[in-house]
PDB file of N, CA and C in Angstrom:
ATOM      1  N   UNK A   1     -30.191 -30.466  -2.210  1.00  0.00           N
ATOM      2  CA  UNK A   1     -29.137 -29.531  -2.502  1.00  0.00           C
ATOM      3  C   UNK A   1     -27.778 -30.192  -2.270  1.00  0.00           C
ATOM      4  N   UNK A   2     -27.681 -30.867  -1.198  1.00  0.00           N
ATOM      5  CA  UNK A   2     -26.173 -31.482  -0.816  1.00  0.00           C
ATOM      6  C   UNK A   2     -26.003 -32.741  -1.862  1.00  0.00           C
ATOM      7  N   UNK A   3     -26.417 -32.895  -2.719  1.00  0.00           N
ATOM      8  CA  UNK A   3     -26.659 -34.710  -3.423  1.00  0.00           C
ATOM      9  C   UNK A   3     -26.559 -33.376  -5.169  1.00  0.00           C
ATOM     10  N   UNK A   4     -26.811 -32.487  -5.362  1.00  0.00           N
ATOM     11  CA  UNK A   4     -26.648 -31.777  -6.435  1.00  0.00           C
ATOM     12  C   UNK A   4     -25.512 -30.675  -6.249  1.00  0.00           C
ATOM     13  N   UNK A   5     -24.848 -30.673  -5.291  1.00  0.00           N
ATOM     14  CA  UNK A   5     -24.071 -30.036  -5.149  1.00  0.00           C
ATOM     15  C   UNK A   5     -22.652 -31.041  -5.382  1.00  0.00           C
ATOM     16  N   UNK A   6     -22.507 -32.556  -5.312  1.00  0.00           N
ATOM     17  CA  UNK A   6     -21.534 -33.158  -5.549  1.00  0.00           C
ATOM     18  C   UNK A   6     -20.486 -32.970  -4.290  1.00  0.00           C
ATOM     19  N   UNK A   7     -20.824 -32.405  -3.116  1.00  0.00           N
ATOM     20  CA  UNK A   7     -19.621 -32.031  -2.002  1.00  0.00           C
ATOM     21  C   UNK A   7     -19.340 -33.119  -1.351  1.00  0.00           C
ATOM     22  N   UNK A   8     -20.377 -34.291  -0.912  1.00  0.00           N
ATOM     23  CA  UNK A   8     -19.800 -35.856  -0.297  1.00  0.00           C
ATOM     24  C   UNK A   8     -19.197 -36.436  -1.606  1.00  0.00           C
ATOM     25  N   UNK A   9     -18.832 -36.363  -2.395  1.00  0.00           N
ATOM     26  CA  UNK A   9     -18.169 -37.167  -3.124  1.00  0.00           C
ATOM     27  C   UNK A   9     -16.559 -35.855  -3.504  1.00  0.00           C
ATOM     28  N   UNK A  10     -17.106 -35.072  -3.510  1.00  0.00           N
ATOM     29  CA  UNK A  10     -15.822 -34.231  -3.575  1.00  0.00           C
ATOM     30  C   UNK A  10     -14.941 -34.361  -1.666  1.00  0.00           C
ATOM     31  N   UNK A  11     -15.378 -34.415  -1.003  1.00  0.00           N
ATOM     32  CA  UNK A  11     -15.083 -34.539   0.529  1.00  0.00           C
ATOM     33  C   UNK A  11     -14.143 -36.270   0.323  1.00  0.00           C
ATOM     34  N   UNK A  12     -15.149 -37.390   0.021  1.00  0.00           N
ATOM     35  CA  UNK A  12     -14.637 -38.746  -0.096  1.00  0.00           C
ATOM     36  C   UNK A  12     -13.497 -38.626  -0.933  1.00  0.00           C
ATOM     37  N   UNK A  13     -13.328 -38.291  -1.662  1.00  0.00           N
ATOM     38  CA  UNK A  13     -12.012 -38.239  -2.557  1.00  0.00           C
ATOM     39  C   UNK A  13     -10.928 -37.158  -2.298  1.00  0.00           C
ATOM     40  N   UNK A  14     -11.304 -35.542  -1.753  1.00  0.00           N
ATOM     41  CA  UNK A  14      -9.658 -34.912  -1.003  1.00  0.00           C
ATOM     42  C   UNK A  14      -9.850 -34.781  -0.119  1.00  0.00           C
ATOM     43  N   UNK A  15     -10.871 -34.754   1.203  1.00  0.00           N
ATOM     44  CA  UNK A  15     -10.444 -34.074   2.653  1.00  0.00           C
ATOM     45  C   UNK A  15     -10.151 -35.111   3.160  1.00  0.00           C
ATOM     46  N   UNK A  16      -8.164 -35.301   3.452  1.00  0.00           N
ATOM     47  CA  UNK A  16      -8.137 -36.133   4.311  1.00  0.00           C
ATOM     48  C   UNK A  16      -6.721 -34.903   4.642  1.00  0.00           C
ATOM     49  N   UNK A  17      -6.443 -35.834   6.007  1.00  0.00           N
ATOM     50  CA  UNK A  17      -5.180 -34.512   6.282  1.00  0.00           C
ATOM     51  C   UNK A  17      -3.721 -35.123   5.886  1.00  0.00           C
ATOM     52  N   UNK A  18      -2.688 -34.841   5.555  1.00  0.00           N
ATOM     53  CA  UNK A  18      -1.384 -35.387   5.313  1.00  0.00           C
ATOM     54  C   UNK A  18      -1.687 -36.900   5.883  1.00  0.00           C
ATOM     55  N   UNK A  19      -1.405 -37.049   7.337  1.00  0.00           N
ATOM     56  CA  UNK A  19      -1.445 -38.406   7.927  1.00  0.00           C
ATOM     57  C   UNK A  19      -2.637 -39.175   7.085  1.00  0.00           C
ATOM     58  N   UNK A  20      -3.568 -39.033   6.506  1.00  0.00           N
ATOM     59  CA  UNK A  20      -4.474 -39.747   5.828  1.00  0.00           C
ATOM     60  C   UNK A  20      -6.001 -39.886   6.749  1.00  0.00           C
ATOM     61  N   UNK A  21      -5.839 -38.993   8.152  1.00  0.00           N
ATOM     62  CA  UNK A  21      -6.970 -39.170   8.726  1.00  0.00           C
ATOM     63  C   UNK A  21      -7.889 -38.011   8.187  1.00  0.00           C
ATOM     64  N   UNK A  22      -9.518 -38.804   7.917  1.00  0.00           N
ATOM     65  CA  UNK A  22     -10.321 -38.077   7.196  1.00  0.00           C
ATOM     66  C   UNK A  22     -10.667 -36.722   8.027  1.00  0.00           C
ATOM     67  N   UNK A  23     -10.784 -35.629   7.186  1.00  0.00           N
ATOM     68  CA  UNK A  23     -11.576 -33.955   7.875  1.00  0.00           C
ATOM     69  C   UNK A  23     -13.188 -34.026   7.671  1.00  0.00           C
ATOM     70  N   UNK A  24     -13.217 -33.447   8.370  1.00  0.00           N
ATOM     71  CA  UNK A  24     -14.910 -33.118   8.709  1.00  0.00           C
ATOM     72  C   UNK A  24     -15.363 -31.755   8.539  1.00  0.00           C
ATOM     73  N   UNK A  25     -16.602 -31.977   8.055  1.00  0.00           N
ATOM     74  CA  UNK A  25     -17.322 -29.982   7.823  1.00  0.00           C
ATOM     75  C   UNK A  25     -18.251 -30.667   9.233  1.00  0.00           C
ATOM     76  N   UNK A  26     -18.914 -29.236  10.225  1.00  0.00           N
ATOM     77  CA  UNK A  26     -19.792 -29.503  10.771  1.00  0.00           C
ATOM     78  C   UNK A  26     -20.879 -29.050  10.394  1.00  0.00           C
ATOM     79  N   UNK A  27     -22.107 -29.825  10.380  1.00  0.00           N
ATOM     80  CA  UNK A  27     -22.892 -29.349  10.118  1.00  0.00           C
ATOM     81  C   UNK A  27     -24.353 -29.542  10.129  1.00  0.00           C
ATOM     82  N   UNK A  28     -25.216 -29.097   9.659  1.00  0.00           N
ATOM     83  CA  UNK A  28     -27.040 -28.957  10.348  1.00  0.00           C
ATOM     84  C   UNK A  28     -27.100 -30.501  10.956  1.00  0.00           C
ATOM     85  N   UNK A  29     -27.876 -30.687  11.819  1.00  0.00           N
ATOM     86  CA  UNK A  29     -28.194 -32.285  11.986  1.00  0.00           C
ATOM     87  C   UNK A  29     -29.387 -32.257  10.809  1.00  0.00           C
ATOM     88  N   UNK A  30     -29.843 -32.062   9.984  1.00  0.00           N
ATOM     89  CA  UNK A  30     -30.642 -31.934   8.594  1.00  0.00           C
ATOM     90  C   UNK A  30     -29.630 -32.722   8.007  1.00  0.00           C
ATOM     91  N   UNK A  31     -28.916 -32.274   7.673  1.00  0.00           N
ATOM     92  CA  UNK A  31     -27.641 -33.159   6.487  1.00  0.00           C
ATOM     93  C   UNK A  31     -27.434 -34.437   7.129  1.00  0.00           C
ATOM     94  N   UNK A  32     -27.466 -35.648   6.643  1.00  0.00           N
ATOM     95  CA  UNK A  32     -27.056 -37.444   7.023  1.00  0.00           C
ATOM     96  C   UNK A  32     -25.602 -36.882   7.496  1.00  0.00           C
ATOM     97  N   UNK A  33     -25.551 -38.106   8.153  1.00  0.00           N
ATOM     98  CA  UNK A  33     -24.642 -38.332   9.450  1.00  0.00           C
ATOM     99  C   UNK A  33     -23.336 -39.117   7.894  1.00  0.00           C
ATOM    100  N   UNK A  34     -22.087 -38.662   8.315  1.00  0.00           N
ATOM    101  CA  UNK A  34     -21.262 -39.726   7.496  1.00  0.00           C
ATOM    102  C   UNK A  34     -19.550 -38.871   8.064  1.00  0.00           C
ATOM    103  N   UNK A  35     -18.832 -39.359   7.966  1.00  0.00           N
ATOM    104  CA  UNK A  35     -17.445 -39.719   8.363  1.00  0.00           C
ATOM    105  C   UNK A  35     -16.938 -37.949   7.841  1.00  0.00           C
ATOM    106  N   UNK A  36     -17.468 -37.370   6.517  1.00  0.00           N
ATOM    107  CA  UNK A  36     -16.964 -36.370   6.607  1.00  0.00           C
ATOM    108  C   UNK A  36     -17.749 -35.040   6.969  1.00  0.00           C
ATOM    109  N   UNK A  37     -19.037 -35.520   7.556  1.00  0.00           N
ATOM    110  CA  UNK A  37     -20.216 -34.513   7.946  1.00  0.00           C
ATOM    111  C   UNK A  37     -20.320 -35.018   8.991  1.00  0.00           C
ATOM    112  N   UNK A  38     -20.109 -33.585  10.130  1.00  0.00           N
ATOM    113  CA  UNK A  38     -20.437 -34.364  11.756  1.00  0.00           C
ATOM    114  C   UNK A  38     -21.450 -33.217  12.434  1.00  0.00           C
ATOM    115  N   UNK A  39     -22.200 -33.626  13.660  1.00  0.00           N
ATOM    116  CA  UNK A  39     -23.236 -33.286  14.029  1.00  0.00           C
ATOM    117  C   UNK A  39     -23.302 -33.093  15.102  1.00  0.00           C
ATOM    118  N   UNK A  40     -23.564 -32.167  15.930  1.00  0.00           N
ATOM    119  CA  UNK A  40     -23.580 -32.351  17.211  1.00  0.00           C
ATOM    120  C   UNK A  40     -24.727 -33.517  18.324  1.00  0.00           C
ATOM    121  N   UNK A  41     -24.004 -33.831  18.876  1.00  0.00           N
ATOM    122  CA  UNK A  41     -24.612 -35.208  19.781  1.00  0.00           C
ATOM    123  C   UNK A  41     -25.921 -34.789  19.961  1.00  0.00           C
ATOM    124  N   UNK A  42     -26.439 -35.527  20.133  1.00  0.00           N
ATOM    125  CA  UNK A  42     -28.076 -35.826  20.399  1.00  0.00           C
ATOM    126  C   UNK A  42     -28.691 -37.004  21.284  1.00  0.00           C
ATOM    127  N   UNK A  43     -28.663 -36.517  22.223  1.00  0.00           N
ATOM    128  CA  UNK A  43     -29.305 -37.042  23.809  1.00  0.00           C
ATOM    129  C   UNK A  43     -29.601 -36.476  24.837  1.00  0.00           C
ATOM    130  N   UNK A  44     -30.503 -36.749  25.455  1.00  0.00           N
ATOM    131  CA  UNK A  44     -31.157 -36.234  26.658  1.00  0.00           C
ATOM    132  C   UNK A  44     -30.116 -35.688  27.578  1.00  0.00           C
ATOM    133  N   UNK A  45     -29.604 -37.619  27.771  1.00  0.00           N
ATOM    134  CA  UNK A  45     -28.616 -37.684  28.584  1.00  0.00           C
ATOM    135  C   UNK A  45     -27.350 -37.781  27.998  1.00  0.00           C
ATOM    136  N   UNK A  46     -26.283 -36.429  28.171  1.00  0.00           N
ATOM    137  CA  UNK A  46     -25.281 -36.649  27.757  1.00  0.00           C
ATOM    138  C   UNK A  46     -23.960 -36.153  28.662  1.00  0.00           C
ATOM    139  N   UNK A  47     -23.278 -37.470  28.261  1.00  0.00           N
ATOM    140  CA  UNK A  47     -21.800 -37.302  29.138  1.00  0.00           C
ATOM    141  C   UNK A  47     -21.063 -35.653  29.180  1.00  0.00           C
ATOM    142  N   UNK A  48     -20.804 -35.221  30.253  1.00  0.00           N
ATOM    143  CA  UNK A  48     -20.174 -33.895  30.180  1.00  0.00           C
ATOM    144  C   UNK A  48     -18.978 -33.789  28.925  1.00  0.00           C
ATOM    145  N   UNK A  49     -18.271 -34.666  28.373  1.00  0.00           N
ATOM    146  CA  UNK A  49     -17.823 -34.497  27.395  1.00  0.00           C
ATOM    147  C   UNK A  49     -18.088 -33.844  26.525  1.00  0.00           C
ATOM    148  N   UNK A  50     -19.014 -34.692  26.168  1.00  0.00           N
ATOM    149  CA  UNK A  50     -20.117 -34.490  25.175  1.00  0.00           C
ATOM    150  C   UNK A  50     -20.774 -33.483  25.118  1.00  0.00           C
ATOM    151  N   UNK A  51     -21.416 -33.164  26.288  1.00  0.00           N
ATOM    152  CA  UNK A  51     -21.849 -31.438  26.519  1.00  0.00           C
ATOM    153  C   UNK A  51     -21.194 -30.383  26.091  1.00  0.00           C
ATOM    154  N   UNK A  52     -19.779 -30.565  26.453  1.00  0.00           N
ATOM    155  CA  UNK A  52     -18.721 -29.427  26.441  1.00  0.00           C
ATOM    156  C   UNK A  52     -18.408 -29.575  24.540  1.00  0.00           C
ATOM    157  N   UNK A  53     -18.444 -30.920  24.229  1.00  0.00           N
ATOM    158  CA  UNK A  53     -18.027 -30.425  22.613  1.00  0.00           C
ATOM    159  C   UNK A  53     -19.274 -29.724  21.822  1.00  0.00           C
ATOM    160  N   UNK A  54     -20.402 -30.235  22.111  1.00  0.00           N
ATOM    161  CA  UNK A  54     -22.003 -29.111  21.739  1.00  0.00           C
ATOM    162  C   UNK A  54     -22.067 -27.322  22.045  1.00  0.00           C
ATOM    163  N   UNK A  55     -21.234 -27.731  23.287  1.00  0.00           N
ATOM    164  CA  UNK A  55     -21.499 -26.122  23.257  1.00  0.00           C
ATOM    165  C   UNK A  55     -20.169 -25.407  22.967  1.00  0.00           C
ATOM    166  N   UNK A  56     -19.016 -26.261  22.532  1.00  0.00           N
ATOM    167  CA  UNK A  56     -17.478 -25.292  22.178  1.00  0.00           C
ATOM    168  C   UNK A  56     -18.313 -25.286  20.646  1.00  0.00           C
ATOM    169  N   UNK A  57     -18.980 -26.117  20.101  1.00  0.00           N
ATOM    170  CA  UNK A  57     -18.596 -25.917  18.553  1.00  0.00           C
ATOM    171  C   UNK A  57     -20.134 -25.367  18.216  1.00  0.00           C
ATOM    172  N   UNK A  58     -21.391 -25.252  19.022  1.00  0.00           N
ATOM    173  CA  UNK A  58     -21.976 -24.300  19.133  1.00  0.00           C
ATOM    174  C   UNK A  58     -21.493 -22.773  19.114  1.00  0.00           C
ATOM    175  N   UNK A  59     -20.994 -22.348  19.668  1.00  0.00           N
ATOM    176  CA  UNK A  59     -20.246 -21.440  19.712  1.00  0.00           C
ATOM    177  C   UNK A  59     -19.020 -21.024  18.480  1.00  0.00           C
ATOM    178  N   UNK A  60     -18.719 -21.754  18.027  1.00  0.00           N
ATOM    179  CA  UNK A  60     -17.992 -21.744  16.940  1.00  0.00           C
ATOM    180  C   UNK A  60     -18.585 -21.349  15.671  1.00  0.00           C
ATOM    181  N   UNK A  61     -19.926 -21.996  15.792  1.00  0.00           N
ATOM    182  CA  UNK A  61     -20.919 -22.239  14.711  1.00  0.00           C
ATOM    183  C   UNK A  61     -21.843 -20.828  14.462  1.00  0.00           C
ATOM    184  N   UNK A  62     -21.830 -20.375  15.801  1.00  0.00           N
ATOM    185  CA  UNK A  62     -22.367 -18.798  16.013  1.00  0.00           C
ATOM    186  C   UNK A  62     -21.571 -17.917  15.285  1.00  0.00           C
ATOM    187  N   UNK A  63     -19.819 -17.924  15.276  1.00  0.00           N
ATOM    188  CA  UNK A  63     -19.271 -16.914  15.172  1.00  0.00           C
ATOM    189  C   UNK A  63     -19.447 -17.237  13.674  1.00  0.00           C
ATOM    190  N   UNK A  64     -19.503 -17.940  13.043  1.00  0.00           N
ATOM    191  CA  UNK A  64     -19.715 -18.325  11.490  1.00  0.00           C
ATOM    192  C   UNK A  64     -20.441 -17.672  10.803  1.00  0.00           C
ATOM    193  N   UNK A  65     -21.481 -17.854  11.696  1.00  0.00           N
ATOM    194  CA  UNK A  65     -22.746 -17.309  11.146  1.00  0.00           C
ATOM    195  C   UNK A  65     -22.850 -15.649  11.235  1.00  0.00           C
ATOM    196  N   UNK A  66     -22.082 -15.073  12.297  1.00  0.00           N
ATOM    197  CA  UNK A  66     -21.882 -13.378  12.239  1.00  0.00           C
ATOM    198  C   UNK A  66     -21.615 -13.043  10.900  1.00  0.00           C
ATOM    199  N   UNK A  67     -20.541 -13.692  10.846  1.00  0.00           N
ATOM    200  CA  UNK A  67     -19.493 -13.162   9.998  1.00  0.00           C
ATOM    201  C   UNK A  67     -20.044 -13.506   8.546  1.00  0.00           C
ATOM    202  N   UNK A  68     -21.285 -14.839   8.122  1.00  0.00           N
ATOM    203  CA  UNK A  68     -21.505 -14.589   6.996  1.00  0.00           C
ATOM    204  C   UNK A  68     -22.491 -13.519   6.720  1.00  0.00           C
ATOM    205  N   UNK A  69     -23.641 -13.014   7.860  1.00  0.00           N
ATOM    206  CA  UNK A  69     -24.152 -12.242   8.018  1.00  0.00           C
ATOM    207  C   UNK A  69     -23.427 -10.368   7.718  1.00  0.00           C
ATOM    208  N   UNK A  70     -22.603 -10.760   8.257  1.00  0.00           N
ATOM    209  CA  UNK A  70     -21.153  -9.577   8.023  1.00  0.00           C
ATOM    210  C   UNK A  70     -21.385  -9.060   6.508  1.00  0.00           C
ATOM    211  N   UNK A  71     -20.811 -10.820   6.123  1.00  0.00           N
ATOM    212  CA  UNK A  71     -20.572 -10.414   4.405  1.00  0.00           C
ATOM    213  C   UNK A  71     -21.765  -9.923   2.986  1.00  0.00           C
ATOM    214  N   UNK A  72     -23.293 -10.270   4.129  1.00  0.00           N
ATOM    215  CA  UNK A  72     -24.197 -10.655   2.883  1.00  0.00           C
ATOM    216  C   UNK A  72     -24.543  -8.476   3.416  1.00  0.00           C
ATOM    217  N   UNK A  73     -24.538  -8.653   4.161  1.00  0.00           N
ATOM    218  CA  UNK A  73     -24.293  -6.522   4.482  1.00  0.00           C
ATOM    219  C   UNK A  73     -23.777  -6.075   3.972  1.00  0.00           C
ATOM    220  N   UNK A  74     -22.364  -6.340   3.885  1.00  0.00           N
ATOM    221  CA  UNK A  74     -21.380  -5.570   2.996  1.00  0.00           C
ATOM    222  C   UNK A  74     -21.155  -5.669   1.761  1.00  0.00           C
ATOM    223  N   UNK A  75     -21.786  -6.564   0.880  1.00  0.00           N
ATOM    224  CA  UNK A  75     -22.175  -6.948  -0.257  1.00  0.00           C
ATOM    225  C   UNK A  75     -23.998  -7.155  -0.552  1.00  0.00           C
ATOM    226  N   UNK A  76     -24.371  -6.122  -0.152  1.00  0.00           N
ATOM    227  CA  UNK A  76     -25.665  -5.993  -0.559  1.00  0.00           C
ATOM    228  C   UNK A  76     -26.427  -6.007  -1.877  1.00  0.00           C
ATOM    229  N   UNK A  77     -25.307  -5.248  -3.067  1.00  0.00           N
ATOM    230  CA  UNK A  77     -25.824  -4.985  -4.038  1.00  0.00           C
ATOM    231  C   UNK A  77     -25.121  -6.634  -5.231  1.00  0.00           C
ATOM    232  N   UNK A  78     -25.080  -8.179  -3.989  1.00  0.00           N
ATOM    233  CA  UNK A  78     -24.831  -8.616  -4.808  1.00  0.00           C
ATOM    234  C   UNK A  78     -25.782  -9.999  -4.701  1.00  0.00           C
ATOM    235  N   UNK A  79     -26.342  -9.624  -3.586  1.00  0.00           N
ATOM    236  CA  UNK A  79     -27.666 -10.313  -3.269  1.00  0.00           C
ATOM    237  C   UNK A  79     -28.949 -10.462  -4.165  1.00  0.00           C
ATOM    238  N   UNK A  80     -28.775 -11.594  -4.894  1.00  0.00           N
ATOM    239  CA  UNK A  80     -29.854 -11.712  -6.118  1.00  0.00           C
ATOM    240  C   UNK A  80     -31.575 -11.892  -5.650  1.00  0.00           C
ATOM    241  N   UNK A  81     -31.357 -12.570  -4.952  1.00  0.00           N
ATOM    242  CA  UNK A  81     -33.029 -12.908  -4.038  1.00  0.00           C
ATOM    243  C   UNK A  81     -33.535 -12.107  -3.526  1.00  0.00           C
ATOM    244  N   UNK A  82     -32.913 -10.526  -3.572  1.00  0.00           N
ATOM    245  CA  UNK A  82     -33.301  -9.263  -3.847  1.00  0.00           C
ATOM    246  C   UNK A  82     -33.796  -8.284  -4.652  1.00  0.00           C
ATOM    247  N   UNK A  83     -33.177  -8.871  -5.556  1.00  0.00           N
ATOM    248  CA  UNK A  83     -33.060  -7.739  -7.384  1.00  0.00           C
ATOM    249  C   UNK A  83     -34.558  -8.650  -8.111  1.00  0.00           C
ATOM    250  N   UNK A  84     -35.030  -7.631  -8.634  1.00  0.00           N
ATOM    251  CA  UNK A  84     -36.252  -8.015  -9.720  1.00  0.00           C
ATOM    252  C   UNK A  84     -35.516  -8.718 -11.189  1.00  0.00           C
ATOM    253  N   UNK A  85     -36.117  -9.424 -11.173  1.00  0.00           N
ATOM    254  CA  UNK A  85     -35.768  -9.817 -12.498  1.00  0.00           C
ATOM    255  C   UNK A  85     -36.838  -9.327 -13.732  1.00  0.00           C
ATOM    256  N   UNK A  86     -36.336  -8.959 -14.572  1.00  0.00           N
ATOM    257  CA  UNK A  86     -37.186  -7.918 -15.736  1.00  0.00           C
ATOM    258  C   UNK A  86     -37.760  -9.130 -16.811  1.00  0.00           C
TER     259      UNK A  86
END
């Protein structure tokens, strides 16, 4: 889906910020690791740093997910993987 969707090559060519330093989406550790897709750390042992950025953007990642949950409720009747197809 991410390789037919064209978004790392749309990402490589505009998300960078004014100064020219590249932006990042976060996202599944499923999706490859690359400069504009980042992941939360993965180790046993990890530096409290490191801890604290897993669980701020854990948390971040939660409220995301309310809120798309929010939208697929309040737009029920536009949910296709619902509707019969004739």
């Amino acid at each position: 889906m991410l390789a037919d969707s064209c978004l790392l090559e749309d990402l490589q060519r505009f998300a960078y910020a004014p100064n020219g330093r590249p932006m990042c989406l976060y996202r599944d550790p499923a999706y490859p690791l690359r400069v504009h897709l980042q992941a939360p750390f993965r180790d046993h042992l990890l530096p409290p740093n490191f801890q604290a950025f897993n669980a701020s953007m854990s948390a971040v990642r939660e409220s995301v997910e309310w809120l798309f949950n929010d939208v697929v409720n309040y737009f029920k009747f536009i949910d296709l993987k619902k509707k019969k197809l004739d």
